[in-house]
C-alpha atoms as a PDB file:
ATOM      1  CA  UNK A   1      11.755  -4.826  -2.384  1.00  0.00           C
ATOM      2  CA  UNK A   2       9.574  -3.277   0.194  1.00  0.00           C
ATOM      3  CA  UNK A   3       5.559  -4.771   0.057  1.00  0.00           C
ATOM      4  CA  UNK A   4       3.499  -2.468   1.167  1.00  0.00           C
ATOM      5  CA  UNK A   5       0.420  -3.571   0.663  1.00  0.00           C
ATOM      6  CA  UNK A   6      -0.526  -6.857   1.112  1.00  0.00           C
ATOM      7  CA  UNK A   7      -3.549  -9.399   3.306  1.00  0.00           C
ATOM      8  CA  UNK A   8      -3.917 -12.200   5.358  1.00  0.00           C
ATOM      9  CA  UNK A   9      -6.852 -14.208   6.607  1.00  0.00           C
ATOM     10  CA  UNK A  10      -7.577 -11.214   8.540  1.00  0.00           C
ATOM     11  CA  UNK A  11      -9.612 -10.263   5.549  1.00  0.00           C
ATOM     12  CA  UNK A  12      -9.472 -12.099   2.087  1.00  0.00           C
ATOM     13  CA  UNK A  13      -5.925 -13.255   2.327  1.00  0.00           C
ATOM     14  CA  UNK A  14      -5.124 -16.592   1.964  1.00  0.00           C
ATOM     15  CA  UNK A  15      -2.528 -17.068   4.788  1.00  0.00           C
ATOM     16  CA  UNK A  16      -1.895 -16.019   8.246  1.00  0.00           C
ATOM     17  CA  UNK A  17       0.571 -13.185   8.819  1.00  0.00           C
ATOM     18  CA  UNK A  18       3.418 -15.535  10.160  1.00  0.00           C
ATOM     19  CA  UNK A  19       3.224 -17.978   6.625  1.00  0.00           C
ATOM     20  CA  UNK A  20       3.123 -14.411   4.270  1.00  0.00           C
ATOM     21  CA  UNK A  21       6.111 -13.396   6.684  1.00  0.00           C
ATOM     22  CA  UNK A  22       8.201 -16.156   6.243  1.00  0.00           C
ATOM     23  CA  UNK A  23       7.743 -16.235   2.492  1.00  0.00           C
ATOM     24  CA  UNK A  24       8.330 -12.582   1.882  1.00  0.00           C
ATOM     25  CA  UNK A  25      11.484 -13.224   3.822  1.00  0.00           C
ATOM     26  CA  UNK A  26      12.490 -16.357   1.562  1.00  0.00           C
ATOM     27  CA  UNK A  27      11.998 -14.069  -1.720  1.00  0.00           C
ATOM     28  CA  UNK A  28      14.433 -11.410   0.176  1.00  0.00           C
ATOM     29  CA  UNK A  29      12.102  -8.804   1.128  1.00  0.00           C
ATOM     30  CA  UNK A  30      13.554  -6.181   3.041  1.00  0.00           C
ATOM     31  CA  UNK A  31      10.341  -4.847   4.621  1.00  0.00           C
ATOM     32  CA  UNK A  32       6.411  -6.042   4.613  1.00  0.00           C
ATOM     33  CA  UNK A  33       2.982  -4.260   5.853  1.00  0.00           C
ATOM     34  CA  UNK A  34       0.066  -6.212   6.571  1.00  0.00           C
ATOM     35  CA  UNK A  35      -2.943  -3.935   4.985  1.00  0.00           C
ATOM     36  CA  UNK A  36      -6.021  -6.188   5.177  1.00  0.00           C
ATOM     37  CA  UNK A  37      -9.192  -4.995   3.744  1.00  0.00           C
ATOM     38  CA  UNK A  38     -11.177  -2.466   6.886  1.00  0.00           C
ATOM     39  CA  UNK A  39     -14.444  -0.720   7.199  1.00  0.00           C
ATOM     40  CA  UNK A  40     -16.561   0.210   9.928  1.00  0.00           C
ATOM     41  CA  UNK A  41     -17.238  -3.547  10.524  1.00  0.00           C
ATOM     42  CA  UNK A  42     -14.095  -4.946  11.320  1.00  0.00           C
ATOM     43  CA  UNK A  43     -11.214  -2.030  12.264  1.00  0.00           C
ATOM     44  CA  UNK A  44     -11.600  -2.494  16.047  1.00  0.00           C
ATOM     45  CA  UNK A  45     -10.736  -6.562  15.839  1.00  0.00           C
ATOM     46  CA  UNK A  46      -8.523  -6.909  12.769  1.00  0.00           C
ATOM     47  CA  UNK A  47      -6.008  -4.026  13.359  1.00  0.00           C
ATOM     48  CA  UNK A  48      -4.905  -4.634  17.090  1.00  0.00           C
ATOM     49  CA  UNK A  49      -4.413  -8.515  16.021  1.00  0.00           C
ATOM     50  CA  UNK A  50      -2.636  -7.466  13.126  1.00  0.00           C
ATOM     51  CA  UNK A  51      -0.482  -5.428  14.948  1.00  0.00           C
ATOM     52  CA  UNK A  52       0.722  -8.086  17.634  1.00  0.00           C
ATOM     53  CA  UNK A  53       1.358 -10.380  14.908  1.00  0.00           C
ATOM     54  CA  UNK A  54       3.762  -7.849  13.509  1.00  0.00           C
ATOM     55  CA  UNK A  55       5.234  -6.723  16.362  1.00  0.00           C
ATOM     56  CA  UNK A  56       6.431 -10.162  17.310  1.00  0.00           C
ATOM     57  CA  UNK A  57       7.302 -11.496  13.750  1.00  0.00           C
ATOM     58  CA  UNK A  58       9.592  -8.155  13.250  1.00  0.00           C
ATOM     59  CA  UNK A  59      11.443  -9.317  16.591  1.00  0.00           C
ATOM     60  CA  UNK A  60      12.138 -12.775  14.841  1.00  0.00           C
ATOM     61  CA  UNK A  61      12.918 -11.899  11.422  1.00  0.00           C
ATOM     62  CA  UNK A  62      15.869  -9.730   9.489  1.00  0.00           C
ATOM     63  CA  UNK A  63      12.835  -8.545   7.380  1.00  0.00           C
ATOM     64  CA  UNK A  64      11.281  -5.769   8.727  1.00  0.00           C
ATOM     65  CA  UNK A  65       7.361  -6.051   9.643  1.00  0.00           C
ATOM     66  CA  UNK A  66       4.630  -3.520   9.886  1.00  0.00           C
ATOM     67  CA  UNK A  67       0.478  -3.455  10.188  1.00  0.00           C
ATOM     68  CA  UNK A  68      -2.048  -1.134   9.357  1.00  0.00           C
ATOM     69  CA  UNK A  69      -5.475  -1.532   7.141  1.00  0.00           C
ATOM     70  CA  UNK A  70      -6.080  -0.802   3.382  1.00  0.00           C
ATOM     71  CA  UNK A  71      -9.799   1.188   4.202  1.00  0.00           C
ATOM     72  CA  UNK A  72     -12.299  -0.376   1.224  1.00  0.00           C
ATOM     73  CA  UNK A  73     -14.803   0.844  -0.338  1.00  0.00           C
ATOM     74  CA  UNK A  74     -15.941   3.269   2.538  1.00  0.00           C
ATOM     75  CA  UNK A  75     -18.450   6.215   0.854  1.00  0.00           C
ATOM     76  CA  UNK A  76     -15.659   8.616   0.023  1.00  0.00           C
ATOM     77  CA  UNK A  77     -17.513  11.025   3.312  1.00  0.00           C
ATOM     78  CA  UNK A  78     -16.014   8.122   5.658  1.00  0.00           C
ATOM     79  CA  UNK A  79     -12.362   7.802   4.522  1.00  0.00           C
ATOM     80  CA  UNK A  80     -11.158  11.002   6.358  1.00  0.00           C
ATOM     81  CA  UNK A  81     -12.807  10.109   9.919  1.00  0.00           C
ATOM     82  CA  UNK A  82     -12.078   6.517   9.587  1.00  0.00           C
ATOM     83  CA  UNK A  83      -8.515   6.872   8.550  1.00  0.00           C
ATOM     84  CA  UNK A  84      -7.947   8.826  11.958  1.00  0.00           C
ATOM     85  CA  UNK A  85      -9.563   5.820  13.832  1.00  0.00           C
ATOM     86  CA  UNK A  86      -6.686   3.417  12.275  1.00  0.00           C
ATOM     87  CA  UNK A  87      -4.293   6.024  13.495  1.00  0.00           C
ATOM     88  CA  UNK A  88      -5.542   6.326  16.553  1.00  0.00           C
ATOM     89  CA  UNK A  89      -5.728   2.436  16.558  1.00  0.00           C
ATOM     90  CA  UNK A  90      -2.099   2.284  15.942  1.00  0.00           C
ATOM     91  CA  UNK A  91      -1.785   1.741  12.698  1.00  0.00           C
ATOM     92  CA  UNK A  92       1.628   2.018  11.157  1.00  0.00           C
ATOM     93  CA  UNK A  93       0.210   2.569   7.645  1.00  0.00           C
ATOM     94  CA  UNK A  94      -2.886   3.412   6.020  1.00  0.00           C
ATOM     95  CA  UNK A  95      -3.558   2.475   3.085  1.00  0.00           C
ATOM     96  CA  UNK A  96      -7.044   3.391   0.976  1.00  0.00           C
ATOM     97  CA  UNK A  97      -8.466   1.294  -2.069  1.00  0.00           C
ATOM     98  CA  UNK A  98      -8.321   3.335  -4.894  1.00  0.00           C
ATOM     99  CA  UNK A  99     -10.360   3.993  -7.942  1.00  0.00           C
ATOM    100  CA  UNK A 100      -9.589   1.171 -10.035  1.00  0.00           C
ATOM    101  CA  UNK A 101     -10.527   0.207 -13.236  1.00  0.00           C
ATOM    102  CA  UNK A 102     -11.923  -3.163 -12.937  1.00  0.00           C
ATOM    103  CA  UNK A 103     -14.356  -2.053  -9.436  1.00  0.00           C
ATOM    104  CA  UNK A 104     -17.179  -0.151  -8.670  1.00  0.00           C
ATOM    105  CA  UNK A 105     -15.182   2.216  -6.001  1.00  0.00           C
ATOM    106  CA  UNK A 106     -17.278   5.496  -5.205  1.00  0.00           C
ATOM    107  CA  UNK A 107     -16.293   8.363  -7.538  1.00  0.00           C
ATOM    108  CA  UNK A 108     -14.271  10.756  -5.073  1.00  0.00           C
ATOM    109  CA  UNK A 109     -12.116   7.867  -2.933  1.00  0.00           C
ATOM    110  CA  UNK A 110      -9.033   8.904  -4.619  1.00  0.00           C
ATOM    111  CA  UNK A 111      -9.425  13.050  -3.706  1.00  0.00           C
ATOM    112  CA  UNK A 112     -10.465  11.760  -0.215  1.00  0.00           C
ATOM    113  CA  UNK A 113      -8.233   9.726   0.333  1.00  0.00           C
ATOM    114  CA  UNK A 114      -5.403  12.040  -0.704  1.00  0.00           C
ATOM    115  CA  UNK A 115      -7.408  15.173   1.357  1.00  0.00           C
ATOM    116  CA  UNK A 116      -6.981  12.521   4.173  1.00  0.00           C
ATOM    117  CA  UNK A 117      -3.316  12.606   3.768  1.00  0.00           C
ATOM    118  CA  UNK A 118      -3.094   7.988   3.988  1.00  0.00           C
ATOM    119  CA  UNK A 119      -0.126   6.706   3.299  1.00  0.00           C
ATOM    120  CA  UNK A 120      -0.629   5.143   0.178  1.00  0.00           C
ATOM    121  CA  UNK A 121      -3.585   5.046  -2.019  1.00  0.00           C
ATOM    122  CA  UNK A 122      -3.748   1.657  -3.930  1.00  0.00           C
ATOM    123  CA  UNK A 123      -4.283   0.768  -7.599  1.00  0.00           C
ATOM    124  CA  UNK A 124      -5.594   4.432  -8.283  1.00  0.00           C
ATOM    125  CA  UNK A 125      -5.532   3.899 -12.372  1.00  0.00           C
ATOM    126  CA  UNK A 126      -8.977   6.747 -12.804  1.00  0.00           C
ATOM    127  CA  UNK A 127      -6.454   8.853 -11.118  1.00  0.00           C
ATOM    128  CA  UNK A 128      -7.104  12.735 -12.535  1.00  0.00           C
ATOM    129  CA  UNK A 129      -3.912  15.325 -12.953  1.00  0.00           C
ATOM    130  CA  UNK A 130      -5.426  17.556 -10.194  1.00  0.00           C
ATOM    131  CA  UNK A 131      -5.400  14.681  -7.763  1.00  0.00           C
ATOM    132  CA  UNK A 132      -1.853  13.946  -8.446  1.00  0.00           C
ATOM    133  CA  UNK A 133      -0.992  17.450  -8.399  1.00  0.00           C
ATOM    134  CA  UNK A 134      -3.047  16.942  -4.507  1.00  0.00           C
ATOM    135  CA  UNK A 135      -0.699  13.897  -3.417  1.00  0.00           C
ATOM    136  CA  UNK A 136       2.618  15.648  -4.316  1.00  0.00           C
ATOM    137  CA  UNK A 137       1.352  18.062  -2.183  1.00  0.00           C
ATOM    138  CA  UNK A 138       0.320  15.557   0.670  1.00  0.00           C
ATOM    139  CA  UNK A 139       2.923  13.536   0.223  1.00  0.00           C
ATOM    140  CA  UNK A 140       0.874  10.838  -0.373  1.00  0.00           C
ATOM    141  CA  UNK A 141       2.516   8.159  -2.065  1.00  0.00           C
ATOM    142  CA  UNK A 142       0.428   6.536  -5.471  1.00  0.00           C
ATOM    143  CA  UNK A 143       0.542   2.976  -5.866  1.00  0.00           C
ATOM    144  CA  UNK A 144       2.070   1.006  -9.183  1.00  0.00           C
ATOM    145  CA  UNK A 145       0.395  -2.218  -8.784  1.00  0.00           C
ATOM    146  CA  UNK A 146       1.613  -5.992  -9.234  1.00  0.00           C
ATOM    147  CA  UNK A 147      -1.854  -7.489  -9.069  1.00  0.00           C
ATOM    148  CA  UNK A 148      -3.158  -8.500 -12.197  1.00  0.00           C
ATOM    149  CA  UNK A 149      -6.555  -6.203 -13.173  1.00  0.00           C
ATOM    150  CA  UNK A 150      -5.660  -3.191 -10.900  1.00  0.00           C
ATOM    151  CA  UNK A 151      -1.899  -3.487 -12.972  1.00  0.00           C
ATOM    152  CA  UNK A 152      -4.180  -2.167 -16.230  1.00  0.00           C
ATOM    153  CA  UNK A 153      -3.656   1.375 -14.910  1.00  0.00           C
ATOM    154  CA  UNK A 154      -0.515   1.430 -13.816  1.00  0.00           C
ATOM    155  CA  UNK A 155       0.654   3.525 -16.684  1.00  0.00           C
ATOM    156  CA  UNK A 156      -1.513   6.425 -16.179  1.00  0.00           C
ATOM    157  CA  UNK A 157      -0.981   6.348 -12.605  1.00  0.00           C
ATOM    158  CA  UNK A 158       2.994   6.653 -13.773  1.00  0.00           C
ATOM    159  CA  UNK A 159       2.685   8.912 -15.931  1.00  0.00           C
ATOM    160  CA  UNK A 160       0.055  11.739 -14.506  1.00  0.00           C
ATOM    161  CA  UNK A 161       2.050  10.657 -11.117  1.00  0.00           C
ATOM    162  CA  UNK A 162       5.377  11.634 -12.502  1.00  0.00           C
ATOM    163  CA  UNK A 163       3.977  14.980 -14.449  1.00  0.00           C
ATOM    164  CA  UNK A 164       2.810  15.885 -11.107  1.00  0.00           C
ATOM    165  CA  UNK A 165       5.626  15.442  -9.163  1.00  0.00           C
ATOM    166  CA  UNK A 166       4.203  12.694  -7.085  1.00  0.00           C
ATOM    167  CA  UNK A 167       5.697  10.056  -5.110  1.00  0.00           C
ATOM    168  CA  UNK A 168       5.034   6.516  -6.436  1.00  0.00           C
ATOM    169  CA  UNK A 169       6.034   3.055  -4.595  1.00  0.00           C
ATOM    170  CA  UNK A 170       5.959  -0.516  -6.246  1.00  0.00           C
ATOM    171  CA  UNK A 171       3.575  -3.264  -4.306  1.00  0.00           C
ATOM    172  CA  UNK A 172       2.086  -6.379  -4.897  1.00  0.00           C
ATOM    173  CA  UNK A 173      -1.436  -6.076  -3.170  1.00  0.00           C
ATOM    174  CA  UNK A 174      -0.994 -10.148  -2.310  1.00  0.00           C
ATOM    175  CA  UNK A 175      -3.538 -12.441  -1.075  1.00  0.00           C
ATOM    176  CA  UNK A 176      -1.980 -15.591  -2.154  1.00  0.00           C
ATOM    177  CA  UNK A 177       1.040 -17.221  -2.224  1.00  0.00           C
ATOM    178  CA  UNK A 178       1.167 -16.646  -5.506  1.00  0.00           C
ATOM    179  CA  UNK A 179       0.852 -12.910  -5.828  1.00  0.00           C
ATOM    180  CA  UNK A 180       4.237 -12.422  -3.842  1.00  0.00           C
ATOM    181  CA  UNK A 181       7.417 -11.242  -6.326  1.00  0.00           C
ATOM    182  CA  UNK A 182      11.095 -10.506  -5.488  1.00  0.00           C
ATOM    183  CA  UNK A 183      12.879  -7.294  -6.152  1.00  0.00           C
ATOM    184  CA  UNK A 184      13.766  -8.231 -10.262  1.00  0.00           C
ATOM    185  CA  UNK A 185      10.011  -8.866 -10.376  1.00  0.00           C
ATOM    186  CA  UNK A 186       8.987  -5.824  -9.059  1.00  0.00           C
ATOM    187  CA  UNK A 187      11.583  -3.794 -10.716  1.00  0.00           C
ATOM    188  CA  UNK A 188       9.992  -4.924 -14.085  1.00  0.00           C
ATOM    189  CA  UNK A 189       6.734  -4.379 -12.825  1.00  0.00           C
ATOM    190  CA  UNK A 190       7.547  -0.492 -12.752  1.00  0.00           C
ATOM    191  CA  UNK A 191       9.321  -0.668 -16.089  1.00  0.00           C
ATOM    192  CA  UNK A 192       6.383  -1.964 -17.686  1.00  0.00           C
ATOM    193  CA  UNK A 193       4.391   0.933 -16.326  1.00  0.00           C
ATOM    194  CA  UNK A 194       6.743   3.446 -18.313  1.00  0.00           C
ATOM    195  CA  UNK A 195       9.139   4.244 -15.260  1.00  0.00           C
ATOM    196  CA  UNK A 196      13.000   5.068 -16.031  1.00  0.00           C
ATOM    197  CA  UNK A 197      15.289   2.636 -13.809  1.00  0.00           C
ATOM    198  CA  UNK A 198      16.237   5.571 -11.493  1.00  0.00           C
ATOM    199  CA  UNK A 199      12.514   6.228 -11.395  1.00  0.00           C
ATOM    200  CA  UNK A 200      12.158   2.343 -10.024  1.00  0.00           C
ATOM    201  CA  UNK A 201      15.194   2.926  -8.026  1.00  0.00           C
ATOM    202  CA  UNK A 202      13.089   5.771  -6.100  1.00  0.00           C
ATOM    203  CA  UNK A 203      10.052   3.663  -5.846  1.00  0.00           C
ATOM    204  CA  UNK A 204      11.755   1.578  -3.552  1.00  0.00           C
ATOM    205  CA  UNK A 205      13.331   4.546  -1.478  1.00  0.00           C
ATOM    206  CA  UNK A 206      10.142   5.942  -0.842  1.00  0.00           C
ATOM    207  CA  UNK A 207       9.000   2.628   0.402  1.00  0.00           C
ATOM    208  CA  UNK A 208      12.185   2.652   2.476  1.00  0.00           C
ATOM    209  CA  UNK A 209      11.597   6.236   4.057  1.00  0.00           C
ATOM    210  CA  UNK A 210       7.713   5.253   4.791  1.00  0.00           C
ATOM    211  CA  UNK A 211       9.045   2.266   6.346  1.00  0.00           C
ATOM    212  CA  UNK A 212      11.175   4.362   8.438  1.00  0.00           C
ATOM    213  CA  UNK A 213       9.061   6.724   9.867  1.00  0.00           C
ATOM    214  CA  UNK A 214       6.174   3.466  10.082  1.00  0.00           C
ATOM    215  CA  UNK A 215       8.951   2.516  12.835  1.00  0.00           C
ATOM    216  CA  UNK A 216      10.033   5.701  14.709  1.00  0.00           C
ATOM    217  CA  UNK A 217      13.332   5.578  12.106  1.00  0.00           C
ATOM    218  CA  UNK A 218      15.397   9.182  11.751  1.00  0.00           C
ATOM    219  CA  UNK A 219      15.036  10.109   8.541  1.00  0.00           C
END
């Protein structure tokens, strides 16, 4: 299991990156990304902290450790320019919070975020076949979620996602202790969302090659 997505008290998180660290790495994690909530107000000082903490837990831990910012609720006009910043920031991963079912994200995040070519756009369940048809070609990866709420669309997002030809990654979107799972758990997380165990299988590997390149890895 590769997390992806997942906050510390850098935004709404309950624990600093070194605690979520060491308990992803107790469950068996192979990799973890800090993605705390960024807009406008906060990219500048969360991001560069977020990235020493990283950079230093990776150097102490078999798991490895990335940082980047899941962009939230920008107006959809924002997403493209401010995704840039994070890159040019140094953010290993972008991440952008999708249209959900159970919050009022602006109609037109998903198709910008995608158009931005993130990384990963989260919990995307009011996905439409066009947009999906738009990541396959970006090679932006859709999110199955483990978080209770954003989970309700998971099987849309699977199944427009997969008709599209669309790469889709398994992640847990944790802010608590709590929220973290292990690789059976997350396995069954994209079984319940209608995926075929090879289709699970390749979750994980495109989690593994994002990782990679996250890190300067040949591919």
């Amino acid at each position: 299991m590769i997390d992806l997505h997942t906050h510390t008290l850098f935004s709404d998180g309950e624990l600093l990156p070194s605690e979520l660290a060491q308990r992803a790495a107790v469950l068996g994690l192979e990799g973890l990304a800090f993605t705390d909530h960024a807009d406008m107000s906060n990219l500048v000082t969360a991001l560069p902290a977020l990235l020493r903490a990283a950079q230093e837990l990776d150097a102490h831990h078999a798991m490895r450790i990335i940082a980047g910012v899941e962009l939230t609720h920008l107006p959809p006009a924002l997403i493209a320019p401010y995704a840039g910043k994070a890159r040019a920031l140094g953010a290993q991963i972008v991440v952008v919070h999708g249209e959900s079912p159970v919050e009022p994200v602006a109609q037109g995040t998903n198709r910008a975020a995608i158009e931005a070519g993130v990384d990963i756009l989260a919990h995307p369940g009011l996905i439409t076949p066009e947009e999906c048809a738009l990541a396959a070609e970006k090679g932006v990866l859709l999110e199955i979620s483990a978080r209770g709420g954003h989970s309700l669309g998971n099987g849309r997002v699977a199944r427009l996602g997969l008709a599209a030809g669309a790469g889709l990654v398994i992640n847990t979107d944790a802010h608590a202790p709590r929220d973290l799972i292990d690789h059976a758990f997350a396995a069954s997380v994209g079984l319940n969302a209608g995926l075929e165990p090879e289709q699970v299988e390749q979750c994980f590997a495109n989690a593994r090659r994002l990782l990679d390149r996250a890190q300067g890895v040949a591919v």
